[in-house]
PDB file of N, CA and C in Angstrom:
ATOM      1  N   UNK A   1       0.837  -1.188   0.000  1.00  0.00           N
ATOM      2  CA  UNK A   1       0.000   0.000   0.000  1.00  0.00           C
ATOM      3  C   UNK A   1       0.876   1.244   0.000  1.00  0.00           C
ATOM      4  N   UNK A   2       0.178   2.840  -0.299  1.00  0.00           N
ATOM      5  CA  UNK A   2       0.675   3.851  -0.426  1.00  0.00           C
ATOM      6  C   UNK A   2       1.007   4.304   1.030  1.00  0.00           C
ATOM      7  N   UNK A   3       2.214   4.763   1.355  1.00  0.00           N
ATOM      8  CA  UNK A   3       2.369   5.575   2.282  1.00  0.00           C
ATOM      9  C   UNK A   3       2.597   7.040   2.468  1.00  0.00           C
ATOM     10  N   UNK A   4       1.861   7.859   3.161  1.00  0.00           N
ATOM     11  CA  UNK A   4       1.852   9.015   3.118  1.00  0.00           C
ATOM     12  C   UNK A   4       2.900  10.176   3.911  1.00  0.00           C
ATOM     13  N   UNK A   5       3.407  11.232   3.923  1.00  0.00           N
ATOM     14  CA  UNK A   5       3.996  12.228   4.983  1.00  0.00           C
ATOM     15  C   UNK A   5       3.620  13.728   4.572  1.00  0.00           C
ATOM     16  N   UNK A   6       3.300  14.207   5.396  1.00  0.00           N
ATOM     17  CA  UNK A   6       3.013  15.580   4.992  1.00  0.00           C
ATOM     18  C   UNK A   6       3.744  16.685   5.981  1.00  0.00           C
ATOM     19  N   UNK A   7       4.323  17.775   5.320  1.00  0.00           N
ATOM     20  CA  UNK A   7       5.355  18.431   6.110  1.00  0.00           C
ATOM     21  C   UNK A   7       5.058  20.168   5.941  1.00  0.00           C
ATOM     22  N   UNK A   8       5.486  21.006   6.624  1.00  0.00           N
ATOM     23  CA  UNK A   8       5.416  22.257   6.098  1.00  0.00           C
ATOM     24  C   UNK A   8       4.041  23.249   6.827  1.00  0.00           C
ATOM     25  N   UNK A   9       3.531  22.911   7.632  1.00  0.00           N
ATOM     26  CA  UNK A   9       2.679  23.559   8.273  1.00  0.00           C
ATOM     27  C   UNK A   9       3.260  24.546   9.161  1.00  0.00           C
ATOM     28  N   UNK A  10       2.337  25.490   9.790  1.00  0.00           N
ATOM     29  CA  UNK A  10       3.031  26.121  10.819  1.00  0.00           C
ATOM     30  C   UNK A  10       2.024  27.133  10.702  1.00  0.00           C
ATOM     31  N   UNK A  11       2.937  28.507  11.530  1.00  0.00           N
ATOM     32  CA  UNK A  11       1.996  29.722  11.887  1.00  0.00           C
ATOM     33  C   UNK A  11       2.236  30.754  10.985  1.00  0.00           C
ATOM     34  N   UNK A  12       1.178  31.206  10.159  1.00  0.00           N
ATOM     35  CA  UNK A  12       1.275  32.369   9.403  1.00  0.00           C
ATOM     36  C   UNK A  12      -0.191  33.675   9.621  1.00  0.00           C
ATOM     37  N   UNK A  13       0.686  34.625   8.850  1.00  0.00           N
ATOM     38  CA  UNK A  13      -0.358  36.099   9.326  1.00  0.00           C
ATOM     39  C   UNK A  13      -1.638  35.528   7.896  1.00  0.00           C
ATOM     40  N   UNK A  14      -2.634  36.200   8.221  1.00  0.00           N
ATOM     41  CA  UNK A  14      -3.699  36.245   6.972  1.00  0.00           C
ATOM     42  C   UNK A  14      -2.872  37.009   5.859  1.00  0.00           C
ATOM     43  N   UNK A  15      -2.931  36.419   4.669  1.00  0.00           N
ATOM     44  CA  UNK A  15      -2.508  36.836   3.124  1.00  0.00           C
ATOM     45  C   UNK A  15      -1.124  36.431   3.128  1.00  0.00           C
ATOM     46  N   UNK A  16      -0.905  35.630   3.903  1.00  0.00           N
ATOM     47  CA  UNK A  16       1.157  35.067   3.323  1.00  0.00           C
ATOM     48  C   UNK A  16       0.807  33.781   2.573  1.00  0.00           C
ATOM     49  N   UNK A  17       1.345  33.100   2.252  1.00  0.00           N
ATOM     50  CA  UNK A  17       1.418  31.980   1.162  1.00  0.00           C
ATOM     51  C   UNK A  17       2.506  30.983   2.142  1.00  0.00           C
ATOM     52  N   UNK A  18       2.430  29.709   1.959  1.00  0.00           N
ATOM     53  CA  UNK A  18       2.750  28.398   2.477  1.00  0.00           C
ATOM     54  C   UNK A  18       2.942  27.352   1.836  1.00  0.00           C
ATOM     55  N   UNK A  19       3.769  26.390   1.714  1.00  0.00           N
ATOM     56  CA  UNK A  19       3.692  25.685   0.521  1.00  0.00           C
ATOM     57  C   UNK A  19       3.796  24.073   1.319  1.00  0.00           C
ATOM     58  N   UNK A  20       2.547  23.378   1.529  1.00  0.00           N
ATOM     59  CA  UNK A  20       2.956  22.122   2.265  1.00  0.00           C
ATOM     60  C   UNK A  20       3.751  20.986   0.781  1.00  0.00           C
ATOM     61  N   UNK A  21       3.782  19.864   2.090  1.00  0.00           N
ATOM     62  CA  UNK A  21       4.747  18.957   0.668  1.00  0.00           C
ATOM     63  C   UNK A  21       4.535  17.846   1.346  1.00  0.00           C
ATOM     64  N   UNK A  22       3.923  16.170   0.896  1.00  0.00           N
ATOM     65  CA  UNK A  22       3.373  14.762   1.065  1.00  0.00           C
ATOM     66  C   UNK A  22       4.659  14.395   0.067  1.00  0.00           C
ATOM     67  N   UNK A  23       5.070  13.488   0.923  1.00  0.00           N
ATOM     68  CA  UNK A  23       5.712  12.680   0.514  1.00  0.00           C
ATOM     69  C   UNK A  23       5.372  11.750   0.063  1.00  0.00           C
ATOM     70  N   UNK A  24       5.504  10.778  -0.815  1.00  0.00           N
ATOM     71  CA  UNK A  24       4.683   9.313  -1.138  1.00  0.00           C
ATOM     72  C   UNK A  24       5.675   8.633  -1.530  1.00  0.00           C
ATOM     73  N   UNK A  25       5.689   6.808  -1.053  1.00  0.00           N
ATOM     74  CA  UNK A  25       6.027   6.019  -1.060  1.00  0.00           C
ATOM     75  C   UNK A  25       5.008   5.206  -1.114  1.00  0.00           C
ATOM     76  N   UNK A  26       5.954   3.840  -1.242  1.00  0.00           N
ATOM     77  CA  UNK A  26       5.146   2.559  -1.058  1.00  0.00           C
ATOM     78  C   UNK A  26       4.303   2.266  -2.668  1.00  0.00           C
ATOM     79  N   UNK A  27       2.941   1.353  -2.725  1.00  0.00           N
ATOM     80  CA  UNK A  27       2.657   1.001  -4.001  1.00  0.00           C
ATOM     81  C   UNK A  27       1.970   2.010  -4.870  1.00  0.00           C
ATOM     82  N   UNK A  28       2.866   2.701  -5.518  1.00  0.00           N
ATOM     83  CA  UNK A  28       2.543   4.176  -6.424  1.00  0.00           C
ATOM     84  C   UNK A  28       1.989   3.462  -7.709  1.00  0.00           C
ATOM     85  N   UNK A  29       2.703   2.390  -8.356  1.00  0.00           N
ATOM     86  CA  UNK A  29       2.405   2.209 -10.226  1.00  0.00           C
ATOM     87  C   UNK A  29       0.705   1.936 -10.210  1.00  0.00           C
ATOM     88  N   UNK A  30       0.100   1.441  -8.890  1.00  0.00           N
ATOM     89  CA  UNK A  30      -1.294   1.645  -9.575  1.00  0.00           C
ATOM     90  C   UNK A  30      -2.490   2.608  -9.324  1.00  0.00           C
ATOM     91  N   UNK A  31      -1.664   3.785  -8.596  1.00  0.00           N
ATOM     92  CA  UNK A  31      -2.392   4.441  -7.966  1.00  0.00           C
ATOM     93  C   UNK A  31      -3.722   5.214  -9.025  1.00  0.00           C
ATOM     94  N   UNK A  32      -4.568   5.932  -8.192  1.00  0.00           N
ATOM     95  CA  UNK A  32      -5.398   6.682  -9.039  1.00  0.00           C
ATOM     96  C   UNK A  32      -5.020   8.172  -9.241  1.00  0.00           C
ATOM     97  N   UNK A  33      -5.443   8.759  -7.907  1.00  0.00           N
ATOM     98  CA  UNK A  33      -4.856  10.076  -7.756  1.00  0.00           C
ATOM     99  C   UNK A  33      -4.269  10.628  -6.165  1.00  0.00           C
ATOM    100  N   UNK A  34      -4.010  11.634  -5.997  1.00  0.00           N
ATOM    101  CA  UNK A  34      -3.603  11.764  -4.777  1.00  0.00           C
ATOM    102  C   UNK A  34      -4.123  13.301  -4.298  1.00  0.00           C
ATOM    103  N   UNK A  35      -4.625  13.781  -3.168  1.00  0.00           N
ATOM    104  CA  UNK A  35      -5.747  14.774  -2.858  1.00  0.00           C
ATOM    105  C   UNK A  35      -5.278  15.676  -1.300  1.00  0.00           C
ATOM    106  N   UNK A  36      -5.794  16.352  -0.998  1.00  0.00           N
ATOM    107  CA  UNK A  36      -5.698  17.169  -0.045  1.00  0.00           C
ATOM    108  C   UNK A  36      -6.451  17.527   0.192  1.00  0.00           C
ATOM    109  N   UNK A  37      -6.888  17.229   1.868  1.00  0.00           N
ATOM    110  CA  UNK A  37      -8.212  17.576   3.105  1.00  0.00           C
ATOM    111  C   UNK A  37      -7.384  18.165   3.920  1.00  0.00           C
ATOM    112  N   UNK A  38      -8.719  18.778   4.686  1.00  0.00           N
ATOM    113  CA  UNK A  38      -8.273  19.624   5.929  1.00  0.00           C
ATOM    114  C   UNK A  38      -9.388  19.797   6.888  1.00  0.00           C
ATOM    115  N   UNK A  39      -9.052  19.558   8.418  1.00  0.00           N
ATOM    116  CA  UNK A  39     -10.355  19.467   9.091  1.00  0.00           C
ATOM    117  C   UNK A  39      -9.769  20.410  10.109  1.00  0.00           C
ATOM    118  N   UNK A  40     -10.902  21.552  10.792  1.00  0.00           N
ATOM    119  CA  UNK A  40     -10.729  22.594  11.711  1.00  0.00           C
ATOM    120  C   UNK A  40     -11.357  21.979  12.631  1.00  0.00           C
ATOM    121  N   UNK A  41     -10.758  22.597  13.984  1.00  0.00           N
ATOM    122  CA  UNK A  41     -11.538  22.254  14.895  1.00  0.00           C
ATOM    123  C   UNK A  41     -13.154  22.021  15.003  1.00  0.00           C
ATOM    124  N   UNK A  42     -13.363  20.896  15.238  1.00  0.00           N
ATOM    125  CA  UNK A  42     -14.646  21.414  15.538  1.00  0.00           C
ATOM    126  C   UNK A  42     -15.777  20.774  14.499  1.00  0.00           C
ATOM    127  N   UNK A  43     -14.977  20.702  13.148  1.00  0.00           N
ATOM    128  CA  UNK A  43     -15.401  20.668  11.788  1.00  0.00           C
ATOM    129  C   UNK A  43     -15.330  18.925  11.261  1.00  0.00           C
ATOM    130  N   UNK A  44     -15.750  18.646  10.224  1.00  0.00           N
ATOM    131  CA  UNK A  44     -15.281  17.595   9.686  1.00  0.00           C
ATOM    132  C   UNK A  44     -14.496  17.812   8.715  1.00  0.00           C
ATOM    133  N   UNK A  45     -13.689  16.860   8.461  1.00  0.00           N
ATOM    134  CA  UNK A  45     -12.740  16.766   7.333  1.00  0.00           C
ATOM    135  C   UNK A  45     -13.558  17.121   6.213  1.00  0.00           C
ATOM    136  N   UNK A  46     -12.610  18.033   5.443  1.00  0.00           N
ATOM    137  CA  UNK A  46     -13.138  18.494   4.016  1.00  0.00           C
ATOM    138  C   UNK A  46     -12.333  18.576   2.339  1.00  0.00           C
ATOM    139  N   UNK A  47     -12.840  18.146   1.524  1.00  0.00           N
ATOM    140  CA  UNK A  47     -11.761  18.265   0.411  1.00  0.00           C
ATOM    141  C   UNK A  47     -11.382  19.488  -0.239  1.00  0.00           C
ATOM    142  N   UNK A  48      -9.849  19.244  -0.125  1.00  0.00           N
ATOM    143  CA  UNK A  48      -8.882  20.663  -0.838  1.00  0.00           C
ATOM    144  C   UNK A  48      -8.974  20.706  -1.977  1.00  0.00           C
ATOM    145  N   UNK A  49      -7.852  19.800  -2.601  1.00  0.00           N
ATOM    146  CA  UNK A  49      -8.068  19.609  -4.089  1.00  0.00           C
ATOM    147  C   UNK A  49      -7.065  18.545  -4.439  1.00  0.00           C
ATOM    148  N   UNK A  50      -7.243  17.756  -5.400  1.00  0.00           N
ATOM    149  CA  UNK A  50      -6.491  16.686  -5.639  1.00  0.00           C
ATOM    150  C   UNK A  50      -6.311  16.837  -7.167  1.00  0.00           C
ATOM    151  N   UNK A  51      -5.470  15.702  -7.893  1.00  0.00           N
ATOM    152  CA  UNK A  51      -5.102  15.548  -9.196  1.00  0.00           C
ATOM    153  C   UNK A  51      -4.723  13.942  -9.313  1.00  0.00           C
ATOM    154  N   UNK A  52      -5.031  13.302 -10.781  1.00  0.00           N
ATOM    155  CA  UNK A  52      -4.933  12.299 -11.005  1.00  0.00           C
ATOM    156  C   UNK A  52      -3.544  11.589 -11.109  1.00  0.00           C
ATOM    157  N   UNK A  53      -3.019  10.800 -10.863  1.00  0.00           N
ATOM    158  CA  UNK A  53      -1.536  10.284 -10.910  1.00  0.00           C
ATOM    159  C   UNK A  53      -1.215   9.956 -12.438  1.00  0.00           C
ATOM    160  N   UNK A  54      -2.148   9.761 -13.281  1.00  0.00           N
ATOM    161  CA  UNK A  54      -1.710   9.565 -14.640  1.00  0.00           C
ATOM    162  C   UNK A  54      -2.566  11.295 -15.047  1.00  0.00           C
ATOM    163  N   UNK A  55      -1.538  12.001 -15.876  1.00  0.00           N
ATOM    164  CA  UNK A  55      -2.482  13.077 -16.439  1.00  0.00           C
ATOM    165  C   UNK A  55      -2.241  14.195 -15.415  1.00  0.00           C
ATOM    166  N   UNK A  56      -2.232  14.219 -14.646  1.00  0.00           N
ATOM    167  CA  UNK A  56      -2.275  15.303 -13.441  1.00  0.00           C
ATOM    168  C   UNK A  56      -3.672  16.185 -13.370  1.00  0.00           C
ATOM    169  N   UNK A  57      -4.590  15.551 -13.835  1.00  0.00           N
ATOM    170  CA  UNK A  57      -5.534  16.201 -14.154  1.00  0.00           C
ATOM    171  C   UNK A  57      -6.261  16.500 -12.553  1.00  0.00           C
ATOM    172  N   UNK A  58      -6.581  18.165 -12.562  1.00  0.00           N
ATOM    173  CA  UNK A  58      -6.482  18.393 -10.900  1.00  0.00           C
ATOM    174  C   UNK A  58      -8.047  19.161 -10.967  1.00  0.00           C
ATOM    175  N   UNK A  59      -8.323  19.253  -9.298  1.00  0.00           N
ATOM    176  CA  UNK A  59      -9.577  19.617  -9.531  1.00  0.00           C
ATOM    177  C   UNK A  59      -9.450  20.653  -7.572  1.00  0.00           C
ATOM    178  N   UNK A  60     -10.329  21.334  -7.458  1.00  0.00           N
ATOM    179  CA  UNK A  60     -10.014  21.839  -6.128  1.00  0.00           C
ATOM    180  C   UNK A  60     -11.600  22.482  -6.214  1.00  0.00           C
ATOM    181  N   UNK A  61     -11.575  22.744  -4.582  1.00  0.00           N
ATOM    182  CA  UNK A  61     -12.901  23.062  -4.099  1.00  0.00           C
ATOM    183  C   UNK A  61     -12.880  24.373  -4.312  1.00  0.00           C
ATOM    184  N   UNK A  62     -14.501  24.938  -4.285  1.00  0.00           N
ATOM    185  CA  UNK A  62     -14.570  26.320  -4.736  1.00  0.00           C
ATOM    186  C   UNK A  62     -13.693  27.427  -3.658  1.00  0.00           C
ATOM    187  N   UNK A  63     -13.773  26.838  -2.705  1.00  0.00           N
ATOM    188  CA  UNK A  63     -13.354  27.670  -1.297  1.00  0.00           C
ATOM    189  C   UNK A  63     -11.422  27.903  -1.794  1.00  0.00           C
ATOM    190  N   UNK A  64     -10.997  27.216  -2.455  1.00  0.00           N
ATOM    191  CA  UNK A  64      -9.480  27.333  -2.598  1.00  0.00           C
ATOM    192  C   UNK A  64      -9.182  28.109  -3.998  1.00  0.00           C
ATOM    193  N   UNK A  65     -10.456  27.908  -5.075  1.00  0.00           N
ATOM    194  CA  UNK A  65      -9.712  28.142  -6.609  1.00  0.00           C
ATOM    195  C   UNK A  65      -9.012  29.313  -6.845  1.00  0.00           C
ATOM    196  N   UNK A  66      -8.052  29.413  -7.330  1.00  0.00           N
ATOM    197  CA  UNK A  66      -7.503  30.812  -8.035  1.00  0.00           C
ATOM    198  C   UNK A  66      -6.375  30.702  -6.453  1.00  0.00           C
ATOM    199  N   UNK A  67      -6.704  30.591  -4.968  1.00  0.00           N
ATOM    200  CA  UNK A  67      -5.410  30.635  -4.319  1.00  0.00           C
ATOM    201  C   UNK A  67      -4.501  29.223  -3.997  1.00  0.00           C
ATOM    202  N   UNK A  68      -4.800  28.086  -4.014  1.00  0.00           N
ATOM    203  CA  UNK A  68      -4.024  27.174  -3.791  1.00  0.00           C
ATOM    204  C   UNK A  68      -3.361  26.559  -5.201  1.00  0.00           C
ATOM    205  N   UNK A  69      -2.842  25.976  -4.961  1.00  0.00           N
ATOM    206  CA  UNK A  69      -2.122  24.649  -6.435  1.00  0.00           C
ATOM    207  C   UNK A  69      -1.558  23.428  -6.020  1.00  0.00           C
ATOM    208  N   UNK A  70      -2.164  22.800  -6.325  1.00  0.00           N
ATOM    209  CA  UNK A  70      -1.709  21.230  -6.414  1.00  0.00           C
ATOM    210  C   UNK A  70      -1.221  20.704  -7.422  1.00  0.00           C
ATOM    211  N   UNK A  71       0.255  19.948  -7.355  1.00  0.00           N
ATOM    212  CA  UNK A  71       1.087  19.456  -8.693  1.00  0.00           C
ATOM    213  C   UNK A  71       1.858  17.983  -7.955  1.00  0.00           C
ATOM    214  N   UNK A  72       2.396  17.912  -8.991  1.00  0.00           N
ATOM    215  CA  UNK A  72       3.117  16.655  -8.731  1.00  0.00           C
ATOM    216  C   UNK A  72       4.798  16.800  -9.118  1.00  0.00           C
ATOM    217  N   UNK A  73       5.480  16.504  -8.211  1.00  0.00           N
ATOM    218  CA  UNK A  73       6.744  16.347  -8.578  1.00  0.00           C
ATOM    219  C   UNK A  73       7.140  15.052  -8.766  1.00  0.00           C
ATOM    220  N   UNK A  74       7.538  14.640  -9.867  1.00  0.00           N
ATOM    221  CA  UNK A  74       7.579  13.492 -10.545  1.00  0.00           C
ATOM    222  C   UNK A  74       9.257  12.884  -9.929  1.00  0.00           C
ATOM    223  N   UNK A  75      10.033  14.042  -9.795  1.00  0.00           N
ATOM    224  CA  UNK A  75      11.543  13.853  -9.313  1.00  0.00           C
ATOM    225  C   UNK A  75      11.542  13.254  -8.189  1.00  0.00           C
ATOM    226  N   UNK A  76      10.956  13.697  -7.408  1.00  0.00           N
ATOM    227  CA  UNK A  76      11.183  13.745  -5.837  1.00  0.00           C
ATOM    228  C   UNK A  76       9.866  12.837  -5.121  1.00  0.00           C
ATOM    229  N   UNK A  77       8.747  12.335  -6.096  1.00  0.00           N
ATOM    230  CA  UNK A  77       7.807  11.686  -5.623  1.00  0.00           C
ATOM    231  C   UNK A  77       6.907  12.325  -4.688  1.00  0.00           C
ATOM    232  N   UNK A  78       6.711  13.928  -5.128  1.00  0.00           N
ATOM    233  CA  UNK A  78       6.064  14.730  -3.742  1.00  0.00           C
ATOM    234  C   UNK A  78       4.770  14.944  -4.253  1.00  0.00           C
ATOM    235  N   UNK A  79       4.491  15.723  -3.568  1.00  0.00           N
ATOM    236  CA  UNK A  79       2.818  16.450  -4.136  1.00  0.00           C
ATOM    237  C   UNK A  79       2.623  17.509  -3.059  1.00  0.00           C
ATOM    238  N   UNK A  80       3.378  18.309  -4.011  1.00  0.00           N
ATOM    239  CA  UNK A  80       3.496  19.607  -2.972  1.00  0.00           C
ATOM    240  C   UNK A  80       2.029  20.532  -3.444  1.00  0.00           C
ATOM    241  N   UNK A  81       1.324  21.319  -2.095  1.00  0.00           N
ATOM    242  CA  UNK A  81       0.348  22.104  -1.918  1.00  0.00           C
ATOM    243  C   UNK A  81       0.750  23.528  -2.111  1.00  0.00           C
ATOM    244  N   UNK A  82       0.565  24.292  -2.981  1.00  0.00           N
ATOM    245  CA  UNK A  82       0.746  25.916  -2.950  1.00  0.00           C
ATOM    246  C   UNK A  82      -0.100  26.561  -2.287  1.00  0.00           C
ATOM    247  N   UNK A  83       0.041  26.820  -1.047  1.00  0.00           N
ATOM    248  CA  UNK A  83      -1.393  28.175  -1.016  1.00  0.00           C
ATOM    249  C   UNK A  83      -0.787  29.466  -0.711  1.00  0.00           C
ATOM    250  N   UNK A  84      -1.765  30.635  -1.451  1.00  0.00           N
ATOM    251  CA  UNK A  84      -1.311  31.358  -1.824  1.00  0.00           C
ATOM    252  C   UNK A  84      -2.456  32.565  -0.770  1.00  0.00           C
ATOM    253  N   UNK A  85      -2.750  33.526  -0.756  1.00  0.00           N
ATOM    254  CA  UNK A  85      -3.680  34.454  -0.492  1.00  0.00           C
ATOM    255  C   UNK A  85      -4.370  34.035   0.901  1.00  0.00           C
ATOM    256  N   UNK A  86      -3.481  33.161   1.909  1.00  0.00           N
ATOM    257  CA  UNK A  86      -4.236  32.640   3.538  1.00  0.00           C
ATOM    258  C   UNK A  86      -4.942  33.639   4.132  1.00  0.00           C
ATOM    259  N   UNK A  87      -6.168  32.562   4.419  1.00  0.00           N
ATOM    260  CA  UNK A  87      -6.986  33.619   5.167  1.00  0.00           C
ATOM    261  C   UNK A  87      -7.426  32.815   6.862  1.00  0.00           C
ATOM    262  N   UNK A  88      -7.934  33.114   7.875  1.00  0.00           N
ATOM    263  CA  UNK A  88      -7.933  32.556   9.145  1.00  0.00           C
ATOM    264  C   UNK A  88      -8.657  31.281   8.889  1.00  0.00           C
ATOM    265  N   UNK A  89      -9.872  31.433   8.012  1.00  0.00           N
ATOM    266  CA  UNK A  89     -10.453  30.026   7.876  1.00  0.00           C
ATOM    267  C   UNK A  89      -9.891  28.959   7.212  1.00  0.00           C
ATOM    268  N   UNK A  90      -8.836  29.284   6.167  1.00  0.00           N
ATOM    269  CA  UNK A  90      -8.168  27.887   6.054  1.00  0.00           C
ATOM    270  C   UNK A  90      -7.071  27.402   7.705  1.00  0.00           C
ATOM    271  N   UNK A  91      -7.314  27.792   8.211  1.00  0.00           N
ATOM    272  CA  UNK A  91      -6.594  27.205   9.727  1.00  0.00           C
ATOM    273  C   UNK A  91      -7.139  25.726   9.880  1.00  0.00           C
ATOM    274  N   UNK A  92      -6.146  24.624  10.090  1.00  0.00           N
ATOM    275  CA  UNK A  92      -6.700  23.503  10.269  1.00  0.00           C
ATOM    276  C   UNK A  92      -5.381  22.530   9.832  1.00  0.00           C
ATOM    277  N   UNK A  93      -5.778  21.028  10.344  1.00  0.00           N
ATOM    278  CA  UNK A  93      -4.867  20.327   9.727  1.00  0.00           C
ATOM    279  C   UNK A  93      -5.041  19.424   8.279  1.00  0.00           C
ATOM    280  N   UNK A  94      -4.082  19.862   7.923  1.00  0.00           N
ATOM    281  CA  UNK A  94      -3.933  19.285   6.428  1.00  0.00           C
ATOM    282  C   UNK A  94      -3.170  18.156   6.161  1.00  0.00           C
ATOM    283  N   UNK A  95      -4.072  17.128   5.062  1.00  0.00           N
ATOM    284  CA  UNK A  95      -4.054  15.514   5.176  1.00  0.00           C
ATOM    285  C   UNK A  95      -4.056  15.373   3.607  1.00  0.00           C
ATOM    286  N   UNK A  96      -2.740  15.175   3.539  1.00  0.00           N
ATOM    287  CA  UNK A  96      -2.476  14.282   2.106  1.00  0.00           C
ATOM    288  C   UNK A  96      -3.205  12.636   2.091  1.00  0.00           C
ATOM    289  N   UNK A  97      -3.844  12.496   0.598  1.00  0.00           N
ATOM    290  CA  UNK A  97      -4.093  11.464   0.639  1.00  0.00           C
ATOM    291  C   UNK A  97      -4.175  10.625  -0.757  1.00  0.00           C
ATOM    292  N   UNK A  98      -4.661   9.449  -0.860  1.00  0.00           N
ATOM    293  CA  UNK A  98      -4.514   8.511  -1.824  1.00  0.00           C
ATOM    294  C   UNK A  98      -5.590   7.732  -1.997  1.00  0.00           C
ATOM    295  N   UNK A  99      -5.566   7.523  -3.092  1.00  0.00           N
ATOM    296  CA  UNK A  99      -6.838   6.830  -3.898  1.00  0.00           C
ATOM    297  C   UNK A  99      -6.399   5.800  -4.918  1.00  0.00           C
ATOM    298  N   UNK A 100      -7.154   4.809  -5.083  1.00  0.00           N
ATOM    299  CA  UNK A 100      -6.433   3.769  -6.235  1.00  0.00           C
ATOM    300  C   UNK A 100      -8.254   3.936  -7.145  1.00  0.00           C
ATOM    301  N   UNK A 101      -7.942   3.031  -8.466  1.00  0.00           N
ATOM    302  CA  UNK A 101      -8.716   2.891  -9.205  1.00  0.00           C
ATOM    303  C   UNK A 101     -10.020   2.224  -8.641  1.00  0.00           C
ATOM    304  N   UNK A 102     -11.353   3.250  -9.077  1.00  0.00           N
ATOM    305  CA  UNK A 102     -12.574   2.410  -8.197  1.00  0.00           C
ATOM    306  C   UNK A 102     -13.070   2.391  -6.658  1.00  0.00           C
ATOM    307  N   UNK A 103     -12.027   3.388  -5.831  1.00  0.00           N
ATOM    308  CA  UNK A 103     -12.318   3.375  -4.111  1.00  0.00           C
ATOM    309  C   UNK A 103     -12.315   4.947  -4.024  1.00  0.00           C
ATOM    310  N   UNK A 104     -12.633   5.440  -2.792  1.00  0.00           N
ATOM    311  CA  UNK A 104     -12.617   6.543  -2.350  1.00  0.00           C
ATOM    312  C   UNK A 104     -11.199   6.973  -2.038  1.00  0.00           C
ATOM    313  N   UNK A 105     -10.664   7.586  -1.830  1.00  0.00           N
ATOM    314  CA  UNK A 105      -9.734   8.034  -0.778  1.00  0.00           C
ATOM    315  C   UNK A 105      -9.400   7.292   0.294  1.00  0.00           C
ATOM    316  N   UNK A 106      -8.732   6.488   0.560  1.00  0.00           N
ATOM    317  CA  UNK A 106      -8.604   5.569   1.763  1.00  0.00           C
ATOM    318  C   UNK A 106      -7.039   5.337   2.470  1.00  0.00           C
ATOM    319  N   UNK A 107      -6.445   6.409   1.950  1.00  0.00           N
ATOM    320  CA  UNK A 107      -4.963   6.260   2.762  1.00  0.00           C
ATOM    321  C   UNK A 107      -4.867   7.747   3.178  1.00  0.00           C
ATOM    322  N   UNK A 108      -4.278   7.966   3.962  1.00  0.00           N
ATOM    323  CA  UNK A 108      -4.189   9.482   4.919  1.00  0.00           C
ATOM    324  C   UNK A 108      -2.890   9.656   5.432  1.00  0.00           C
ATOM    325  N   UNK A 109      -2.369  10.593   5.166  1.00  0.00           N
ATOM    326  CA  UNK A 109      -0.918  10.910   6.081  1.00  0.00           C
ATOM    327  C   UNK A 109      -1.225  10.744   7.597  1.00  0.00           C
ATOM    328  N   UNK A 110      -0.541  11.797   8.443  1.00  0.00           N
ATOM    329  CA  UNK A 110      -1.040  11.779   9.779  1.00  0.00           C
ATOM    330  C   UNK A 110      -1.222  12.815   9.394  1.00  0.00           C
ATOM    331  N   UNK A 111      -0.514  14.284   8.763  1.00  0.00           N
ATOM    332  CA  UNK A 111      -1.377  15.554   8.623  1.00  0.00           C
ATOM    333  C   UNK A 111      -0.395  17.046   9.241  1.00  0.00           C
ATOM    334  N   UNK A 112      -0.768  17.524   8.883  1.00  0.00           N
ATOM    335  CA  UNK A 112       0.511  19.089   9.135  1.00  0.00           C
ATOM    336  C   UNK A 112      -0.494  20.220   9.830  1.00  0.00           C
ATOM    337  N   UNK A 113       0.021  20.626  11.157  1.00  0.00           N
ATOM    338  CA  UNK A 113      -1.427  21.874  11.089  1.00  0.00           C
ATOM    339  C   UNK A 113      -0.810  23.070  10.580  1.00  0.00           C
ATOM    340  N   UNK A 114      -2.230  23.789  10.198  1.00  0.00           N
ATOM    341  CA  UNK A 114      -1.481  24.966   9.709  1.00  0.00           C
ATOM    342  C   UNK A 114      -2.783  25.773   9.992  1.00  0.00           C
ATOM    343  N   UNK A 115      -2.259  27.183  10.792  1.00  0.00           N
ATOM    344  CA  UNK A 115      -3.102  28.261  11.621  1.00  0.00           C
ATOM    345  C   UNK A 115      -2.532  29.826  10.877  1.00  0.00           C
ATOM    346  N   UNK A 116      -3.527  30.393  10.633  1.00  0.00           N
ATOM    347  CA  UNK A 116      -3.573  31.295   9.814  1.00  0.00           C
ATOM    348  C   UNK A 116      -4.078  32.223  11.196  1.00  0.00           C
ATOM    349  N   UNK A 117      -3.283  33.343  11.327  1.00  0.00           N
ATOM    350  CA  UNK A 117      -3.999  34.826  12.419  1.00  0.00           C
ATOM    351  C   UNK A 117      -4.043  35.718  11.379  1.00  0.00           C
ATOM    352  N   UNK A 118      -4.981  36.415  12.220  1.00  0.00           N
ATOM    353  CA  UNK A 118      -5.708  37.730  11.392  1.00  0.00           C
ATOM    354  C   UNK A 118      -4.947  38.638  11.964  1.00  0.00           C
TER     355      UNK A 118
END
């Protein structure tokens, strides 16, 4: 199975930019795609935005478009998160994850927090 790490969280002011980074290992050749959630206190886990492992074909929730980016580094085996324009409500921890052909999402890092002040 896929194994996950996610790194790069921390404390930033509202409107700085952050760039997390999931590491992936383990069984990649059949994967589907690989995605990014984030759950706030309080909240349930919610989807960021993910992209397909063949194609990179990416997709993100309305709440992120135009400030985050999700890509794939093909070198380094990462799937680094851009966000760009932070605001207090993206505060929360953020969970790289994995999907194979035909299932939901079913592998999870442990997750990076990341707290945005106003």
């Amino acid at each position: 199975q896929v194994q996950l790490a996610e790194s790069g969280g921390r404390l930033v002011q509202a409107g700085s930019s952050l760039r997390l980074s999931c590491a992936i290992s383990g069984r990649t050749v059949s994967l589907y795609g690989i995605g990014w959630f984030r759950q706030a206190p309080g909240k349930e886990r919610e989807f960021v935005a993910a992209f397909t492992w063949i194609g990179s074909t990416t997709k993100y929730a309305d709440f992120v478009k135009g400030r985050f980016t999700v890509s794939r580094d093909n070198a380094n085996n990462m799937a680094p998160l851009q966000m760009n324009s932070l605001k207090p409500e993206d505060t929360g921890t953020y969970y790289c994850a994995a999907k194979y052909p035909g299932r939901d999402f079913g592998y999870f890092g442990q997750g990076t927090q990341v707290t945005v002040s106003s």
